[in-house]
C-alpha atoms as a PDB file:
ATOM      1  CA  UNK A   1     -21.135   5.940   5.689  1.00  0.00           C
ATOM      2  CA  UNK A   2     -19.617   5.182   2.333  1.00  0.00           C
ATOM      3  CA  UNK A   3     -19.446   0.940   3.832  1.00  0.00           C
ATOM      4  CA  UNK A   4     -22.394   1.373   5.089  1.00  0.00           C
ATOM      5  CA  UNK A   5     -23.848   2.392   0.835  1.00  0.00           C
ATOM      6  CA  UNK A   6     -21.044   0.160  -0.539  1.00  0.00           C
ATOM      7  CA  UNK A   7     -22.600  -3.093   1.611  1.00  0.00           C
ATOM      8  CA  UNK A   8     -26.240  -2.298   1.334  1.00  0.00           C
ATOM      9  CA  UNK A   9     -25.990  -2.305  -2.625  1.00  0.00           C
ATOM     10  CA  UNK A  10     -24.085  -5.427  -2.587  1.00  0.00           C
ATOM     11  CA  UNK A  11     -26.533  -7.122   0.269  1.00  0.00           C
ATOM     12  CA  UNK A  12     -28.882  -5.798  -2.473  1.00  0.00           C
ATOM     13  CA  UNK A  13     -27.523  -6.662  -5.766  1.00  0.00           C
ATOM     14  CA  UNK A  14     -25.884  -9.836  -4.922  1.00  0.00           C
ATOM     15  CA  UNK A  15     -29.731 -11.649  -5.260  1.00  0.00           C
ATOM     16  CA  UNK A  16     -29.649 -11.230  -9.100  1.00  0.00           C
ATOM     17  CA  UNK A  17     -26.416 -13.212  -9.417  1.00  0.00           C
ATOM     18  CA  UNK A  18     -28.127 -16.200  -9.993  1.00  0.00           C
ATOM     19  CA  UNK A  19     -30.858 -14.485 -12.600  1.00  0.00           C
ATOM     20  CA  UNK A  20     -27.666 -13.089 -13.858  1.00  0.00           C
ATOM     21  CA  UNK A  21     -25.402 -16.164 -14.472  1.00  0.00           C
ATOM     22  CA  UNK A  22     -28.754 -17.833 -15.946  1.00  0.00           C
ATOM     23  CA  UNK A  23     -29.465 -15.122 -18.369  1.00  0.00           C
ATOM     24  CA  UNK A  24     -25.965 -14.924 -19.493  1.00  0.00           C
ATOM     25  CA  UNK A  25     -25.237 -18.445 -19.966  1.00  0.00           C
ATOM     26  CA  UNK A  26     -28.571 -18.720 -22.379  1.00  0.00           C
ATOM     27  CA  UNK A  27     -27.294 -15.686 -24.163  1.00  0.00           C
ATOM     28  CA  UNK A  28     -23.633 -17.413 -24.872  1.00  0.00           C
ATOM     29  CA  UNK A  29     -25.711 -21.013 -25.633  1.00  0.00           C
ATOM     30  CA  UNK A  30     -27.643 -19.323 -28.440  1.00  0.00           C
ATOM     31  CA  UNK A  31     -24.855 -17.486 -29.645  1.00  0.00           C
ATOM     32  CA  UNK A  32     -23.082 -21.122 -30.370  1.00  0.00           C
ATOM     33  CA  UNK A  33     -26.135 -22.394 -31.638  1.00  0.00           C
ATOM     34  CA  UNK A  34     -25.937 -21.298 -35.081  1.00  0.00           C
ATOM     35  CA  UNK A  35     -22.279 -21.568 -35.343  1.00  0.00           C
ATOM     36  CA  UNK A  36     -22.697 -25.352 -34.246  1.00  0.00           C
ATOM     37  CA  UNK A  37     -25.794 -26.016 -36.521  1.00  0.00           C
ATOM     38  CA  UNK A  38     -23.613 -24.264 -39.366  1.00  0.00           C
ATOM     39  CA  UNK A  39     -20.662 -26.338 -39.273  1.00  0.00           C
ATOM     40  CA  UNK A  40     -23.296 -29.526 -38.610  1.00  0.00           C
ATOM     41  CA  UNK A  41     -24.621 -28.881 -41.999  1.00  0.00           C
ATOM     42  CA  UNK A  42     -21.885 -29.063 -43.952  1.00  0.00           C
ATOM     43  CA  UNK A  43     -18.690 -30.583 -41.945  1.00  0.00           C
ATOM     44  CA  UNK A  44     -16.836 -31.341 -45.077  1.00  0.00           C
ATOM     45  CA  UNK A  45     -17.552 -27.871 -46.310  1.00  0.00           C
ATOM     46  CA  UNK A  46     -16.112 -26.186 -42.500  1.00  0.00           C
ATOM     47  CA  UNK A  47     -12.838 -28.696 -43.030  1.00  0.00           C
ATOM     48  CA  UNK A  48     -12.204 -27.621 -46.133  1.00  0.00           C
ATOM     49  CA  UNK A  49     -12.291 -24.180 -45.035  1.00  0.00           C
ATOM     50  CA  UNK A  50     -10.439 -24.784 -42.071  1.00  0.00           C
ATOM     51  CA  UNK A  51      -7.654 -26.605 -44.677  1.00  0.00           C
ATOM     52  CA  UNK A  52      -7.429 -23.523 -46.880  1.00  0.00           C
ATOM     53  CA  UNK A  53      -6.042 -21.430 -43.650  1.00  0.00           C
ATOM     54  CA  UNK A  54      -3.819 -23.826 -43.132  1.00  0.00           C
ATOM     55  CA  UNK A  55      -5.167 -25.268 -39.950  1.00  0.00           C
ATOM     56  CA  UNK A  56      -3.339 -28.774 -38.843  1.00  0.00           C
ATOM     57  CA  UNK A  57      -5.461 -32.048 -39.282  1.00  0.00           C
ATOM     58  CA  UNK A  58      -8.676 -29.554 -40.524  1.00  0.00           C
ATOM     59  CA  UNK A  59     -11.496 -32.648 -40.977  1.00  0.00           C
ATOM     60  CA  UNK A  60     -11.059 -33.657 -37.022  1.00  0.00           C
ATOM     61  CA  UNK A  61     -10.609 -29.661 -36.201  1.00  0.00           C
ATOM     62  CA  UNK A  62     -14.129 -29.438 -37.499  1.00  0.00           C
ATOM     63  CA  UNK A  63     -15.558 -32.181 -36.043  1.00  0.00           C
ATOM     64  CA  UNK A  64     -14.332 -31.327 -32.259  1.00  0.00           C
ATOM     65  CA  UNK A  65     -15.007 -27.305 -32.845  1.00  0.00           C
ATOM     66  CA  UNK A  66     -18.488 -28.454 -34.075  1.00  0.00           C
ATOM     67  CA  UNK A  67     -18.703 -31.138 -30.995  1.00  0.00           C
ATOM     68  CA  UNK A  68     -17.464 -28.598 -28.863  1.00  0.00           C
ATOM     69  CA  UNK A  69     -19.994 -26.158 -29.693  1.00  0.00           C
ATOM     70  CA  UNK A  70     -22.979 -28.245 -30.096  1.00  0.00           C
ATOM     71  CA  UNK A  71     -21.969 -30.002 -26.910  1.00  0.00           C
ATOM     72  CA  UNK A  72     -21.836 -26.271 -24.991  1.00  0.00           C
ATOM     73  CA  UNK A  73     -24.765 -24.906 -26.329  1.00  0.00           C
ATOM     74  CA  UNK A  74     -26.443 -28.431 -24.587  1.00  0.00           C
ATOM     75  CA  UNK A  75     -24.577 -27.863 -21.241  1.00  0.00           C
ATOM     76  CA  UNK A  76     -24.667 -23.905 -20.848  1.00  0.00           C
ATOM     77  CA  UNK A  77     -28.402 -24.123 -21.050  1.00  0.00           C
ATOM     78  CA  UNK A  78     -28.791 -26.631 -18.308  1.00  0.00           C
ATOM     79  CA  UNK A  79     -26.086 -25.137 -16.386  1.00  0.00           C
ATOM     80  CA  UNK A  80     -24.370 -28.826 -16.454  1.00  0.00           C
ATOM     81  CA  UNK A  81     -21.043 -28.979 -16.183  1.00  0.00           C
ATOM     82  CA  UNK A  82     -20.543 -25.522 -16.903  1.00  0.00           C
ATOM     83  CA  UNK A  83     -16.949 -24.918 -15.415  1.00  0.00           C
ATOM     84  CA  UNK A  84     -16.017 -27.789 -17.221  1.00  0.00           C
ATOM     85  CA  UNK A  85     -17.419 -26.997 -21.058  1.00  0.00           C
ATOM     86  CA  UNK A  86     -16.287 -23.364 -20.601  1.00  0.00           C
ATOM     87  CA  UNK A  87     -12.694 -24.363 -20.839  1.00  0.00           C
ATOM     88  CA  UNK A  88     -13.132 -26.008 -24.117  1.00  0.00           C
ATOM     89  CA  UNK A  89     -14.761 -23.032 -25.189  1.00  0.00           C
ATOM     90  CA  UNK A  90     -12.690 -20.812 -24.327  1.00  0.00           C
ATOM     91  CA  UNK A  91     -10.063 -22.673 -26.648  1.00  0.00           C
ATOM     92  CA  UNK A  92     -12.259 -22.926 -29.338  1.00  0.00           C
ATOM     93  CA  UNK A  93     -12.656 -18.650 -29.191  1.00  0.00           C
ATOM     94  CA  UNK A  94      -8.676 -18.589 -28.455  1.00  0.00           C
ATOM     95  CA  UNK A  95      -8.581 -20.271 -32.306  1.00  0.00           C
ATOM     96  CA  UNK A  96     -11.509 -18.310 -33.933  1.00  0.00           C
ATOM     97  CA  UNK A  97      -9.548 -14.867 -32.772  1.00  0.00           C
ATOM     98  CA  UNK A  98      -6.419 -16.635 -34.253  1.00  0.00           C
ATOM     99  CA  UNK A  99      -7.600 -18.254 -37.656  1.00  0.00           C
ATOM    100  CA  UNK A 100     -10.348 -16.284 -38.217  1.00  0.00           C
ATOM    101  CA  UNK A 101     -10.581 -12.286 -36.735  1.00  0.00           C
ATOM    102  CA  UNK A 102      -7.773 -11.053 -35.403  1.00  0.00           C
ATOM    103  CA  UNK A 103      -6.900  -9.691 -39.134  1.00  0.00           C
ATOM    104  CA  UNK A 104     -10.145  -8.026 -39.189  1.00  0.00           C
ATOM    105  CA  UNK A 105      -9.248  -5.836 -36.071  1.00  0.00           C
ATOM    106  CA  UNK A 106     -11.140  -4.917 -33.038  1.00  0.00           C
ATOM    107  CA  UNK A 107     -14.776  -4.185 -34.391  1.00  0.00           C
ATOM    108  CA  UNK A 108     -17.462  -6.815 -34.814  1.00  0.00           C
ATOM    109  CA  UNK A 109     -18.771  -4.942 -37.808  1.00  0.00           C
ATOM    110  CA  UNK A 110     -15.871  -5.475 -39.725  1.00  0.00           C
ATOM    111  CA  UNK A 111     -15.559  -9.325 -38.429  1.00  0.00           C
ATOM    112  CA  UNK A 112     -12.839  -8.638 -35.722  1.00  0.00           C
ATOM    113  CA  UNK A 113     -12.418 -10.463 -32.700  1.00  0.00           C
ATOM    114  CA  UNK A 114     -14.970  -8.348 -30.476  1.00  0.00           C
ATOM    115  CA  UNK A 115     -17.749 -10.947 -30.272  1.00  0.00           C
ATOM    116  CA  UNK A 116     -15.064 -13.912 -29.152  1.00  0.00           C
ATOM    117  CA  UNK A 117     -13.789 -11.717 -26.877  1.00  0.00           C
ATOM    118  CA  UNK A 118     -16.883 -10.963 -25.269  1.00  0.00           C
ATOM    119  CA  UNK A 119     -17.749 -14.652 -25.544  1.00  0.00           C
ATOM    120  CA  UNK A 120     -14.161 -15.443 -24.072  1.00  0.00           C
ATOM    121  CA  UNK A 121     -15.125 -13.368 -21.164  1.00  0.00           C
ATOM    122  CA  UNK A 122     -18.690 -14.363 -20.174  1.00  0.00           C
ATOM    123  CA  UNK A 123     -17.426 -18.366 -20.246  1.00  0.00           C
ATOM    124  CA  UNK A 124     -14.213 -16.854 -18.141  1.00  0.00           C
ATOM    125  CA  UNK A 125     -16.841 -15.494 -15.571  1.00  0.00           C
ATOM    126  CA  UNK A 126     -18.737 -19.126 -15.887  1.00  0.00           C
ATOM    127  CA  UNK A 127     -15.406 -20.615 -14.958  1.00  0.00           C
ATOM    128  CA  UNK A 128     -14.609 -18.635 -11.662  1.00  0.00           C
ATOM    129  CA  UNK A 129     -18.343 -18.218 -10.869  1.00  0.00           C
ATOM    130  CA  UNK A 130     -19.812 -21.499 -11.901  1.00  0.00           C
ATOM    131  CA  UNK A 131     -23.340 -22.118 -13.343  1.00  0.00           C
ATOM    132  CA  UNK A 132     -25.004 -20.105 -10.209  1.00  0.00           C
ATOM    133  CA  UNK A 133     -28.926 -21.653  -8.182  1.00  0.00           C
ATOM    134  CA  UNK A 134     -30.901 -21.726 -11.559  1.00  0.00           C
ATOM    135  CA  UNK A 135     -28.798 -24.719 -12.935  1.00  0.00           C
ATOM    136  CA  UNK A 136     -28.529 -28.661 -12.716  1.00  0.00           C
ATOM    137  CA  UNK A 137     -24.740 -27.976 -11.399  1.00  0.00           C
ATOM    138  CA  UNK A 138     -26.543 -26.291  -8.123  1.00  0.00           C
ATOM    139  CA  UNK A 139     -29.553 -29.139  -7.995  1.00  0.00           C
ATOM    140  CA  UNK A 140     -26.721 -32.124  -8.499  1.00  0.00           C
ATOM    141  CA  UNK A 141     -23.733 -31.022  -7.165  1.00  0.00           C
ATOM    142  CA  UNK A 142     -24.823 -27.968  -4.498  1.00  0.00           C
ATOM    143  CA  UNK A 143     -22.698 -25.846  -6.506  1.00  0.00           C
ATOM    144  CA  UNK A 144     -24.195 -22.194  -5.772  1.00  0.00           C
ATOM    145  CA  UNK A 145     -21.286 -20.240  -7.324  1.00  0.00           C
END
């Protein structure tokens, strides 16, 4: 009885991967968006900051977190390449965590790591899962997971 629930919910629940994956990799686009567009605005202003922490080579750290990001934002919404720019992300969270929140603690209301962890996470997920039927991965490549 209890196989019977446990494969009738997935049979059931397993049609809103897709919907799922989609909905998840717009939410993690737009949450690079305004990172990217912020560090597009003022690059010199990001590798100076990234300088002062004592980051290695900060101008061209800049440039490829802001590439990165930008780049990501593009590719997460079309669900192109997403296996692919998820890795980079990931790294570029790995650093933020590092550089940025990991003093701060746990809680994203103090600035700690919470939010990259989450974001670490989700792009984990698009890894392993890929970009699911609502993206260009699954009309190009036949990718479904």
């Amino acid at each position: 009885m209890i196989k019977t629930i446990h494969q009738t919910a997935k049979n059931i629940l397993s049609n809103g991967q897709s919907v799922s994956l989609f909905l998840a990799r717009i939410a993690v686009a737009y949450g690079f968006y305004e990172p990217a567009m912020m560090k597009w605005a003022d690059i010199n202003a990001i590798a100076e900051w990234f300088g002062s922490m004592g980051m290695p080579f900060p101008t061209l750290n800049a440039y490829m977190a802001a590439t990165t990001e930008i780049t990501g934002v593009v590719l997460l919404t079309l669900g192109l390449f997403t296996r692919l720019i998820s890795i980079p992300l990931i790294v570029v969270m790995i650093v933020a965590i590092v550089t940025v929140h990991l003093p701060h603690g746990f809680s994203a209301g103090d600035n700690g790591f919470e939010i990259p962890l989450y974001y670490m996470l989700f792009l984990a997920l698009f890894a392993s899962l890929g970009a699911g039927k609502l993206s260009l991965d699954y009309l190009l490549f036949g990718e479904e997971q």
